[in-house]
Structures are given as structure tokens and as C-alpha cells.
Protein backbone atom coordinates (compact mmCIF):
# COMPACT_ATOMS: atom_id res chain seq x y z
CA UNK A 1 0.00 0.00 0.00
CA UNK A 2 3.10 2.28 0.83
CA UNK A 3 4.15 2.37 -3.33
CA UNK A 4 -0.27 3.49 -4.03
CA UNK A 5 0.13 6.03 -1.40
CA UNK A 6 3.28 7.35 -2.84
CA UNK A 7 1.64 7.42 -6.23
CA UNK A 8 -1.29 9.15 -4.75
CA UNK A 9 0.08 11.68 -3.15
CA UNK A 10 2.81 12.50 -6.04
CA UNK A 11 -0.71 12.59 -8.83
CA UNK A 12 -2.11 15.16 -6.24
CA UNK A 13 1.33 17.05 -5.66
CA UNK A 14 1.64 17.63 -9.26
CA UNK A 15 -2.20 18.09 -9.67
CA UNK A 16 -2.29 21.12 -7.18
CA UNK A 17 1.57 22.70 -8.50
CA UNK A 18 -0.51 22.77 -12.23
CA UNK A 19 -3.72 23.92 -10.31
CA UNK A 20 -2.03 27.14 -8.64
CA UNK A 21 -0.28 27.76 -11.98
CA UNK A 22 -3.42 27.64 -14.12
CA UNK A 23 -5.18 29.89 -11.32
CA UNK A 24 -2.28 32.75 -11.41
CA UNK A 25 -0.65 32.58 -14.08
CA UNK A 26 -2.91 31.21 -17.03
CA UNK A 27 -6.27 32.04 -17.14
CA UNK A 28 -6.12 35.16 -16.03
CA UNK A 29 -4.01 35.63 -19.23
CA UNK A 30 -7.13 34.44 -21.71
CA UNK A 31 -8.36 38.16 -21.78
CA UNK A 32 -4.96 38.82 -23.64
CA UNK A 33 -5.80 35.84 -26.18
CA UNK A 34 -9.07 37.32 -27.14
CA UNK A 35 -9.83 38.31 -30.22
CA UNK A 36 -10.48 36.23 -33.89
CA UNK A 37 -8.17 33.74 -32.89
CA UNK A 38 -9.73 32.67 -29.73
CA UNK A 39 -11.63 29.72 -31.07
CA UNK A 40 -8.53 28.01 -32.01
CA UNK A 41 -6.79 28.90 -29.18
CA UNK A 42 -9.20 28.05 -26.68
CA UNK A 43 -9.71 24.85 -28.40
CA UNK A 44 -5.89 23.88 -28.32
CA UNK A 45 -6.02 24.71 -25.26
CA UNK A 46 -8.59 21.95 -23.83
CA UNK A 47 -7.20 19.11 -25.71
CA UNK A 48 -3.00 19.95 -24.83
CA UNK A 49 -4.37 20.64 -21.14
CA UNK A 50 -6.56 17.17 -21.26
CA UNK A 51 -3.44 15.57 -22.31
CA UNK A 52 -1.38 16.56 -19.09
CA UNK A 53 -4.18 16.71 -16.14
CA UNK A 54 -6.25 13.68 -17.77
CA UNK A 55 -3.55 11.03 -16.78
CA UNK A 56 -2.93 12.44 -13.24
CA UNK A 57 -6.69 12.60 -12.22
CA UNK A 58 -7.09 9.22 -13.13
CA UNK A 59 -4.31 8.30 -11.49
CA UNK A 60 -5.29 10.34 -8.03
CA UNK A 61 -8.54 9.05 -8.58
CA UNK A 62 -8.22 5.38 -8.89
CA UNK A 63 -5.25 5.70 -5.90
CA UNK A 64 -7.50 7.16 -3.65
CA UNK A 65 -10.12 4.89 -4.22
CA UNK A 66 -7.48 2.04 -3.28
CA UNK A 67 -6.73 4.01 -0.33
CA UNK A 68 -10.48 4.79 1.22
CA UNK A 69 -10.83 1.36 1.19
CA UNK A 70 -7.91 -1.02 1.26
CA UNK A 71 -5.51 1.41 3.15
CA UNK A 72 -4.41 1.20 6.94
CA UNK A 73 -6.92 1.65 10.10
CA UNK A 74 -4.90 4.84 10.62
CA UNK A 75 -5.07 6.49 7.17
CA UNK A 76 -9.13 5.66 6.29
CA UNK A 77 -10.19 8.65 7.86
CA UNK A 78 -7.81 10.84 5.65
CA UNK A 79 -7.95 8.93 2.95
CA UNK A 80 -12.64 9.66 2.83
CA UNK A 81 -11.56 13.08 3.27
CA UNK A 82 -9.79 13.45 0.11
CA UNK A 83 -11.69 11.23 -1.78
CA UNK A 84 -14.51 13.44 -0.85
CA UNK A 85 -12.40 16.58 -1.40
CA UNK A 86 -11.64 14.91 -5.14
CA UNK A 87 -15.14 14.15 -5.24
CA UNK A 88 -15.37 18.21 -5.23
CA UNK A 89 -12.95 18.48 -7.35
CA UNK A 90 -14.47 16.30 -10.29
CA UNK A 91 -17.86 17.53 -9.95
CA UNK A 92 -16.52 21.69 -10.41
CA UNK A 93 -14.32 20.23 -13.02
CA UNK A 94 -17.73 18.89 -15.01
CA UNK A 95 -20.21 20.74 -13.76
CA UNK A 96 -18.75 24.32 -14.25
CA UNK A 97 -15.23 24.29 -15.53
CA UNK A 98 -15.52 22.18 -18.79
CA UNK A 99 -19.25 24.12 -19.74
CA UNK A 100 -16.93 27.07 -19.48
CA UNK A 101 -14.25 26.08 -21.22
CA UNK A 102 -16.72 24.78 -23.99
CA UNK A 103 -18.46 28.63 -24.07
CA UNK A 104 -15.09 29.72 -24.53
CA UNK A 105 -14.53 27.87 -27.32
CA UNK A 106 -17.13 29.21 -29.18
CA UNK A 107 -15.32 33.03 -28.86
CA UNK A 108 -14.01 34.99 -26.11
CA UNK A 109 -16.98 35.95 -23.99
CA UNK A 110 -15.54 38.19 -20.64
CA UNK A 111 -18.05 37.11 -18.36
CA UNK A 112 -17.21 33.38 -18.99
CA UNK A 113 -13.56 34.18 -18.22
CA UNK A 114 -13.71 35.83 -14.98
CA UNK A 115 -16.51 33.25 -14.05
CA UNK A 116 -13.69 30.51 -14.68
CA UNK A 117 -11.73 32.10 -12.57
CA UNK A 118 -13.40 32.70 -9.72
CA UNK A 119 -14.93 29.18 -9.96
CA UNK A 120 -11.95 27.49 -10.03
CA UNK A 121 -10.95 29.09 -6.63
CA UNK A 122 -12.74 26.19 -5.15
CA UNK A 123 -10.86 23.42 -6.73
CA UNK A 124 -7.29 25.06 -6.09
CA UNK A 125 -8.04 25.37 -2.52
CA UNK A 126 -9.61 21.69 -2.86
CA UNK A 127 -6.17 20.59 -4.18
CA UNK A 128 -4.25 22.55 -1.68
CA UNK A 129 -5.99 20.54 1.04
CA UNK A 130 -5.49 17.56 -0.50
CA UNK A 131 -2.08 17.73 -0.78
CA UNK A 132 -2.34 18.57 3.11
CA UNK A 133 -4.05 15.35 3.55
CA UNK A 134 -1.94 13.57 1.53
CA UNK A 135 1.48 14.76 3.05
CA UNK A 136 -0.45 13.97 6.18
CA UNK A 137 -0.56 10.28 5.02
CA UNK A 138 2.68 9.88 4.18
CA UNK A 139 3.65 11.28 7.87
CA UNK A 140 1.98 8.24 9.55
């Protein structure tokens, strides 16, 4: 169970570095983007993003499944809390991140950008936890 729980937390480590990043650095920089481009742009974006985060969700995912219920007596109670922290996490990501990101898509629209960033406050501080919890694992 040790090498899952090192997988887990190192899927959720990366997963919140890229989370802060996108949150400071890179959406607040689609305003700049905007324009007849945008389309394009916004589409590249999805599918080169998909190919970096899609891999580590799974991967946190399916680890902290493993862990909520095969890990040690001492761990389960961390281990629900960020499985229902990623729980958070997956339902923002569907439920209001990806409409967004599909809006966006379909040209610029200012509204939809500052509503994906504010929105996505929720799943960097989500991520920030987790990696709490996680570290907190790996402690005991």
C-alpha cells in the first residue's frame, strides 16, 4: 500500500503545482488571447491541457479509491476526506469548468472568463488541502 500512497500523493502534488499555476498565471491571461483567434486557441487549449491533467486525475482518482478502502486503520479517515475533497474536485471540473471552457470555445466571452476564474478558486483550494491530507498520510 506504501508504493499506491506514494503514487497518490505524487498525482495530487503535481495536480495542485498545475492547479495554482493555471489559477495565477494562465487564465487570467485568456483576456490577452481574445480576439479572432480565440476559437482556435481556446480549443488547443482543452485538448494539450486534457493531455497533461487527464492522466494524473485518473491516477489520483483510482489511488485514492485504493486508499479509502484497502488502506491502513490509521489512514481511512484521511484517505474519505480526500476522496470526498476529489469528489469536489471532479464535480466543479464537469459541472462548471468544462461548460466554461466549452463557451469559450465558441469566442471569447468576458463574463465566462472571470466566471472561470473565480470558480476554479474552489478546486485550487480543494487541491491545496489535498495535498495537506496527503502529506499527512505519508507522515503516519
Amino acid at each position: 500500500m506504501t508504493s499506491v500512497l506514494q503514487l497518490h500523493a505524487a498525482s495530487t502534488l503535481a495536480m495542485t503545482g498545475l492547479i495554482w499555476f493555471v489559477q495565477i498565471v494562465h487564465y487570467p491571461l485568456f483576456r490577452f488571447a481574445a480576439g479572432e483567434g480565440f476559437p482556435g486557441f481556446a480549443t488547443s487549449h482543452q485538448h494539450r491541457t486534457a493531455f497533461v491533467v487527464l492522466p494524473l486525475m485518473v491516477t489520483e482518482l483510482a489511488t485514492a479509491l485504493l486508499l479509502a478502502v484497502a488502506g491502513g486503520a490509521g489512514s481511512k479517515g484521511l484517505a474519505a476526506w480526500g476522496l470526498a475533497l476529489l469528489a469536489a474536485i471532479w464535480l466543479s471540473t464537469a459541472l462548471v469548468q468544462v461548460p466554461l471552457h466549452r463557451r469559450l470555445a465558441q469566442g471569447f466571452d468576458g463574463h465566462a472568463a472571470g466566471v472561470l476564474v473565480k470558480s476554479n478558486w474552489l478546486r485550487t483550494a480543494a487541491w491545496s488541502a489535498k495535498s495537506v491530507i496527503a502529506l499527512g498520510m505519508l507522515a503516519t
